[in-house]
PDB file of N, CA and C in Angstrom:
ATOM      1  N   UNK A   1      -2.816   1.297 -10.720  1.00  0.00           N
ATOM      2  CA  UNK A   1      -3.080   1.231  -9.297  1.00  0.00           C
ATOM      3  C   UNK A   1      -1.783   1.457  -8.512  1.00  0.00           C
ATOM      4  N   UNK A   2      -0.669   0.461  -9.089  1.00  0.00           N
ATOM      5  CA  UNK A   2       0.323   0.989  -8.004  1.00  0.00           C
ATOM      6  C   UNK A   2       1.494   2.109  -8.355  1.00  0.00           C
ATOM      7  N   UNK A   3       0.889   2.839  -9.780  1.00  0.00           N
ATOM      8  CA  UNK A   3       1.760   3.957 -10.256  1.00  0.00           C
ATOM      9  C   UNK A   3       1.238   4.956  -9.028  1.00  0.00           C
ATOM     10  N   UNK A   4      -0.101   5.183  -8.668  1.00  0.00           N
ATOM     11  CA  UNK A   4      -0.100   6.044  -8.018  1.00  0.00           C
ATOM     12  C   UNK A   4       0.727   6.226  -6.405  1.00  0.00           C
ATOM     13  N   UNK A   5       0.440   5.182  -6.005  1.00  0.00           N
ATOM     14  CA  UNK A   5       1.686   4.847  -4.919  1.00  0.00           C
ATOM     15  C   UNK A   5       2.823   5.167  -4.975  1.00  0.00           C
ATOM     16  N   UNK A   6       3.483   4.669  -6.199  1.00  0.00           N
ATOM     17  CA  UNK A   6       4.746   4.849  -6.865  1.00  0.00           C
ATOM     18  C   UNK A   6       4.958   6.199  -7.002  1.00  0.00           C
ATOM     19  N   UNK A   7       4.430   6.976  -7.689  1.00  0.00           N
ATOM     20  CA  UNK A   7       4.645   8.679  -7.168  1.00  0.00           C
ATOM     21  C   UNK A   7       4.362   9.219  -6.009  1.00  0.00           C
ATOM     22  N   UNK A   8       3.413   8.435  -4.948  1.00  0.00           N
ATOM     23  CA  UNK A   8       3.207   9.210  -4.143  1.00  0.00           C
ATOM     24  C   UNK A   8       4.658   9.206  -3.296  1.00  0.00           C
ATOM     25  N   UNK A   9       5.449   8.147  -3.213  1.00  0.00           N
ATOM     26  CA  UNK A   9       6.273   7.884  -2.271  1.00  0.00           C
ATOM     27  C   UNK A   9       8.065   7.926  -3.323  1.00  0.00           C
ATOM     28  N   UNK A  10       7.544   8.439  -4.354  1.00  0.00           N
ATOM     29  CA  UNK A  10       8.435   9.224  -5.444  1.00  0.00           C
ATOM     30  C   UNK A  10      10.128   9.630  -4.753  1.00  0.00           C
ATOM     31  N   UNK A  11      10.039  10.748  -3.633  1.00  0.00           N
ATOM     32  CA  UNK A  11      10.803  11.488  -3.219  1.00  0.00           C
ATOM     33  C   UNK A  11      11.076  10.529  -1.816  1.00  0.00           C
ATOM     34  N   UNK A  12      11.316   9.556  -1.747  1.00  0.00           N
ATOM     35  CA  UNK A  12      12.168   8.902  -0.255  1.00  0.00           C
ATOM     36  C   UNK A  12      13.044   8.437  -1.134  1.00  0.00           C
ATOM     37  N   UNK A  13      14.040   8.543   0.044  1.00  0.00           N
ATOM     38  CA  UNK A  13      15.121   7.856  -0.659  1.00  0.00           C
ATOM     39  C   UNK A  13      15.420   6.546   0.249  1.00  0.00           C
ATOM     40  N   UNK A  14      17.196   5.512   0.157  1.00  0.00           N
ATOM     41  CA  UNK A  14      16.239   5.013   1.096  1.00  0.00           C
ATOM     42  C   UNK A  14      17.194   4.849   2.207  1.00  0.00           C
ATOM     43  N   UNK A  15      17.307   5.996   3.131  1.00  0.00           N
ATOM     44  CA  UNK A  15      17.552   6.422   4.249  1.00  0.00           C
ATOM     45  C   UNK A  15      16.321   6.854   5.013  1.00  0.00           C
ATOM     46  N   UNK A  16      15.222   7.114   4.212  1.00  0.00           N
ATOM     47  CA  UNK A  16      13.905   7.325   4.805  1.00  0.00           C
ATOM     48  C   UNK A  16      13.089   6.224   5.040  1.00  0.00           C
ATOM     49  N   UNK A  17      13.467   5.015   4.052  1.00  0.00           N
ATOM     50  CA  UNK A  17      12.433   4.193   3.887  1.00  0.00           C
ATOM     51  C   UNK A  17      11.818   3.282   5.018  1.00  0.00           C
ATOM     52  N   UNK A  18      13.208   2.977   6.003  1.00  0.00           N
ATOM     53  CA  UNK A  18      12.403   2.626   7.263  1.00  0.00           C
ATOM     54  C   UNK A  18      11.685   3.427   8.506  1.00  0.00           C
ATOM     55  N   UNK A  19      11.350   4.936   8.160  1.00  0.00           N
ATOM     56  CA  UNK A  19      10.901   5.739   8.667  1.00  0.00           C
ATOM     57  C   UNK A  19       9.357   5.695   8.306  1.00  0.00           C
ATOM     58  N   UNK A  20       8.942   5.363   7.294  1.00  0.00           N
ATOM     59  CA  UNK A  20       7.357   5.224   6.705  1.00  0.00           C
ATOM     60  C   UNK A  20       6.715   4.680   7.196  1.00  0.00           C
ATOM     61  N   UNK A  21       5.762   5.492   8.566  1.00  0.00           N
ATOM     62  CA  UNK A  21       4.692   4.645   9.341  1.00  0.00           C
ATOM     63  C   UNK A  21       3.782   3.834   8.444  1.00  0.00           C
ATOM     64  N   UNK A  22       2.831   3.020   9.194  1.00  0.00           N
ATOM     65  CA  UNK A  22       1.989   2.183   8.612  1.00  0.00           C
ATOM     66  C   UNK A  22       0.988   2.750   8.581  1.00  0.00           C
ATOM     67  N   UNK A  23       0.442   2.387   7.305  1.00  0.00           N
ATOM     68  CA  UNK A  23      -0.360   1.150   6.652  1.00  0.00           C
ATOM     69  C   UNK A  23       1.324   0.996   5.860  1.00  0.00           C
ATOM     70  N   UNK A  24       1.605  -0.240   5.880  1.00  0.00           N
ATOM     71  CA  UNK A  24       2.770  -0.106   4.008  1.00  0.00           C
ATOM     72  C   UNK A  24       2.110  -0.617   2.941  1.00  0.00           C
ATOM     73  N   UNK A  25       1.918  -0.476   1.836  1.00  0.00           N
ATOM     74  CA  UNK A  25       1.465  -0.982   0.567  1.00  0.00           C
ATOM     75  C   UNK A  25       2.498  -1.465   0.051  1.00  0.00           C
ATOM     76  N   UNK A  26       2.088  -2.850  -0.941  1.00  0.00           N
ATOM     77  CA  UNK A  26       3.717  -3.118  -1.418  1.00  0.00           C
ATOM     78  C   UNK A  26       2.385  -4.191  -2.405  1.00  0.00           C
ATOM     79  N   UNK A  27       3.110  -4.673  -3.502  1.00  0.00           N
ATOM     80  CA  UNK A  27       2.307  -5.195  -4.925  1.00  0.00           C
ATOM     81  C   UNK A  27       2.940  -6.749  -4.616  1.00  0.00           C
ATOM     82  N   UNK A  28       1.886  -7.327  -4.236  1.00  0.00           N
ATOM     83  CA  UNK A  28       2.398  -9.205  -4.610  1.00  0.00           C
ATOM     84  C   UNK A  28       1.621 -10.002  -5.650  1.00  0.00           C
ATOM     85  N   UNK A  29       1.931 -10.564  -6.088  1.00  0.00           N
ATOM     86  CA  UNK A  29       1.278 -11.485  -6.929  1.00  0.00           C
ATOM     87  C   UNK A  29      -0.114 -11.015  -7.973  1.00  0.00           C
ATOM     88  N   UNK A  30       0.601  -9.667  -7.914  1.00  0.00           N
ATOM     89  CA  UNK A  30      -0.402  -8.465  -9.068  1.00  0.00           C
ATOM     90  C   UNK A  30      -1.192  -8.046  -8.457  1.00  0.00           C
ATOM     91  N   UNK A  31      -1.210  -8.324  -7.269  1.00  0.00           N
ATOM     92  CA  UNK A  31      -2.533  -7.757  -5.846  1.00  0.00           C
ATOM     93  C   UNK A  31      -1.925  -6.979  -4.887  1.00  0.00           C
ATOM     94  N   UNK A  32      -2.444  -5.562  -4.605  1.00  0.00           N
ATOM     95  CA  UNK A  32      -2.629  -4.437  -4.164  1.00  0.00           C
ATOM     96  C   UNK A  32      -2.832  -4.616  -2.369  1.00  0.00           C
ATOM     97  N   UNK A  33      -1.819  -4.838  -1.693  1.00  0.00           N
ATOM     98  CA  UNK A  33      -1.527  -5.183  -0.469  1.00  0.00           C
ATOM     99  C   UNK A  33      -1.332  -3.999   0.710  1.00  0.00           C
ATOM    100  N   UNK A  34      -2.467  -3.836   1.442  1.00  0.00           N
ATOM    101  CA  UNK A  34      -2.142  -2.644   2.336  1.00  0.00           C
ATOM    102  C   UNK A  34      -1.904  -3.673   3.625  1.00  0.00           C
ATOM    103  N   UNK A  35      -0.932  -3.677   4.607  1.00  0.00           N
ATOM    104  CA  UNK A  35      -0.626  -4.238   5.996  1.00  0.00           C
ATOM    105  C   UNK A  35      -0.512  -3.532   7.198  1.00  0.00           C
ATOM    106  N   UNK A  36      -1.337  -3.732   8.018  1.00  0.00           N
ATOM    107  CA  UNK A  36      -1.393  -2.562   9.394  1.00  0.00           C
ATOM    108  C   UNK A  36      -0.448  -2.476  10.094  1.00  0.00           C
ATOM    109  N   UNK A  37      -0.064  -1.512  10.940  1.00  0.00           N
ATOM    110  CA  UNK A  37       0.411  -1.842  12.443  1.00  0.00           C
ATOM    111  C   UNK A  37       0.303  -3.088  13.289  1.00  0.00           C
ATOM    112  N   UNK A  38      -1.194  -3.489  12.418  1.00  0.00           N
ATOM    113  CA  UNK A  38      -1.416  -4.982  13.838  1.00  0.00           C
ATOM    114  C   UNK A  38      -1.258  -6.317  13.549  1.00  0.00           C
ATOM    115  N   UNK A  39      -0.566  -6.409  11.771  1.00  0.00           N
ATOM    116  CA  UNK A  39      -0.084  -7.183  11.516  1.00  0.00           C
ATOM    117  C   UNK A  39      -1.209  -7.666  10.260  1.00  0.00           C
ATOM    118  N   UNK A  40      -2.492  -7.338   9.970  1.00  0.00           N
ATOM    119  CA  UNK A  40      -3.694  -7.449   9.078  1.00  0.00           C
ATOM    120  C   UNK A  40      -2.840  -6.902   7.995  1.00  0.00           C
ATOM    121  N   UNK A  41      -3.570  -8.005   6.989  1.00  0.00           N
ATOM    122  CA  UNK A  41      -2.963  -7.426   5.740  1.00  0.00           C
ATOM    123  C   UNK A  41      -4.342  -7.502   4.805  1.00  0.00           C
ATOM    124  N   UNK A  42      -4.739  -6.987   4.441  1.00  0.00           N
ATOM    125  CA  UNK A  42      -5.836  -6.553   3.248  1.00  0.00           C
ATOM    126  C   UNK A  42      -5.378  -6.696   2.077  1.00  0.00           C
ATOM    127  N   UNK A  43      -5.984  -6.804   1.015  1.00  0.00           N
ATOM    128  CA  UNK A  43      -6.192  -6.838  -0.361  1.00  0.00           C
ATOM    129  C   UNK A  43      -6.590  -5.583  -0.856  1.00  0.00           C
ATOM    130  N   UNK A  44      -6.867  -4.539  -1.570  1.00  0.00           N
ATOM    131  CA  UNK A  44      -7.032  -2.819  -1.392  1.00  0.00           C
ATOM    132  C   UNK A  44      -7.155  -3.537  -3.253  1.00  0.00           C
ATOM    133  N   UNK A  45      -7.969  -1.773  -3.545  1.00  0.00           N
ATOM    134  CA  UNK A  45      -7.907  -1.559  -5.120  1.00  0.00           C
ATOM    135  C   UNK A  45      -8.043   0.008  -4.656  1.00  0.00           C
ATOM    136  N   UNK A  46      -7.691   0.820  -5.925  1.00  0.00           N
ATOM    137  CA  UNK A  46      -7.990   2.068  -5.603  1.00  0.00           C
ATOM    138  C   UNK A  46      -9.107   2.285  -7.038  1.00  0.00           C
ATOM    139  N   UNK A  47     -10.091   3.452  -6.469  1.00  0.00           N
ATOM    140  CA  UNK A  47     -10.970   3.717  -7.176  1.00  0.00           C
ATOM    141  C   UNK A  47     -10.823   4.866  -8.177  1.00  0.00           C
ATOM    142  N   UNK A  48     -11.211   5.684  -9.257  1.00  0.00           N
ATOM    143  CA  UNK A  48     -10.891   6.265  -9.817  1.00  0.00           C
ATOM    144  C   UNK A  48     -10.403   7.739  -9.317  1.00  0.00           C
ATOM    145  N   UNK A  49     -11.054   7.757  -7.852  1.00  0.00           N
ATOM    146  CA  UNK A  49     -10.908   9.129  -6.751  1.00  0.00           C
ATOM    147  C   UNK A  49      -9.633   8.912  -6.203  1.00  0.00           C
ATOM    148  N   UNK A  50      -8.839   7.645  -6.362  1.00  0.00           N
ATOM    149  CA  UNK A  50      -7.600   7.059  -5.563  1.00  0.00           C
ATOM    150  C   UNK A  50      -7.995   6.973  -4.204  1.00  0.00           C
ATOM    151  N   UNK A  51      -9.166   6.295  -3.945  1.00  0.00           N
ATOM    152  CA  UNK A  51      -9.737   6.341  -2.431  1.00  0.00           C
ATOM    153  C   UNK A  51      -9.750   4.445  -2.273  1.00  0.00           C
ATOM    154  N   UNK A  52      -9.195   4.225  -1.433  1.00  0.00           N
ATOM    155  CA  UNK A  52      -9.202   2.490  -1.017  1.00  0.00           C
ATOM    156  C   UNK A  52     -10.517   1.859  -0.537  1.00  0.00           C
ATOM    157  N   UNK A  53     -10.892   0.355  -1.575  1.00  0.00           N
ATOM    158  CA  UNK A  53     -11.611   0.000  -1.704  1.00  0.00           C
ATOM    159  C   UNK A  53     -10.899  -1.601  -1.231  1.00  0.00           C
ATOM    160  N   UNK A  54     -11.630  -1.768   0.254  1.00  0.00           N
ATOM    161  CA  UNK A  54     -11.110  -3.219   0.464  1.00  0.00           C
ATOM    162  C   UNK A  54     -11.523  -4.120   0.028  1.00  0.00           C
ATOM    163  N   UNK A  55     -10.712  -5.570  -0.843  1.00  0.00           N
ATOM    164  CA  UNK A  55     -11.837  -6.264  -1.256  1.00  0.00           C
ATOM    165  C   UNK A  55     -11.796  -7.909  -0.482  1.00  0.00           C
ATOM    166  N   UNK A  56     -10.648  -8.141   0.010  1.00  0.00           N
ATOM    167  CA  UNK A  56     -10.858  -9.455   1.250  1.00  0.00           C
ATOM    168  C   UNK A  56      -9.449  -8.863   2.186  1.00  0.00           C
ATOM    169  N   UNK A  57      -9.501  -9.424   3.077  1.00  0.00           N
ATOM    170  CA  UNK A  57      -8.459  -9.552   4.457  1.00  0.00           C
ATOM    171  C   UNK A  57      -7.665 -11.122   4.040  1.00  0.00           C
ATOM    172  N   UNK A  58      -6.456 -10.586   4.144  1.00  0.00           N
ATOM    173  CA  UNK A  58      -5.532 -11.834   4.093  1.00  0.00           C
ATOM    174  C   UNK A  58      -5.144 -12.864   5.308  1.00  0.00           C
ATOM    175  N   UNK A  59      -4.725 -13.868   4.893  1.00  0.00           N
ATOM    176  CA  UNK A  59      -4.363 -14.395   6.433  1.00  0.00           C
ATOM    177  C   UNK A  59      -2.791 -14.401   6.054  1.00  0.00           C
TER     178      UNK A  59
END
């Protein structure tokens, strides 16, 4: 799940890295974390299409 992330964002280095609009994804506690612009942070899985599948909203 988060290899694919991991290549997608492969080529930043990190002079770019605070340039990466939102959603950010980032891996906590073995759970697949997408966080908005509005401060919502979701729980995400990706499906075998690599298409996001929400499965609760965090507080």
């Amino acid at each position: 799940m988060m290899e694919y992330l991991k290549r997608k964002f492969a080529r930043l280095n990190s002079q770019n890295m605070g340039k990466i609009p939102f959603p950010h994804y980032y891996e906590e506690n073995g759970k697949l974390i997408k966080e908005l612009e509005s401060g919502e942070k979701w729980e995400i899985r990706l499906d075998e299409k690599h298409r996001e599948v929400l499965i609760e909203r965090l507080k």
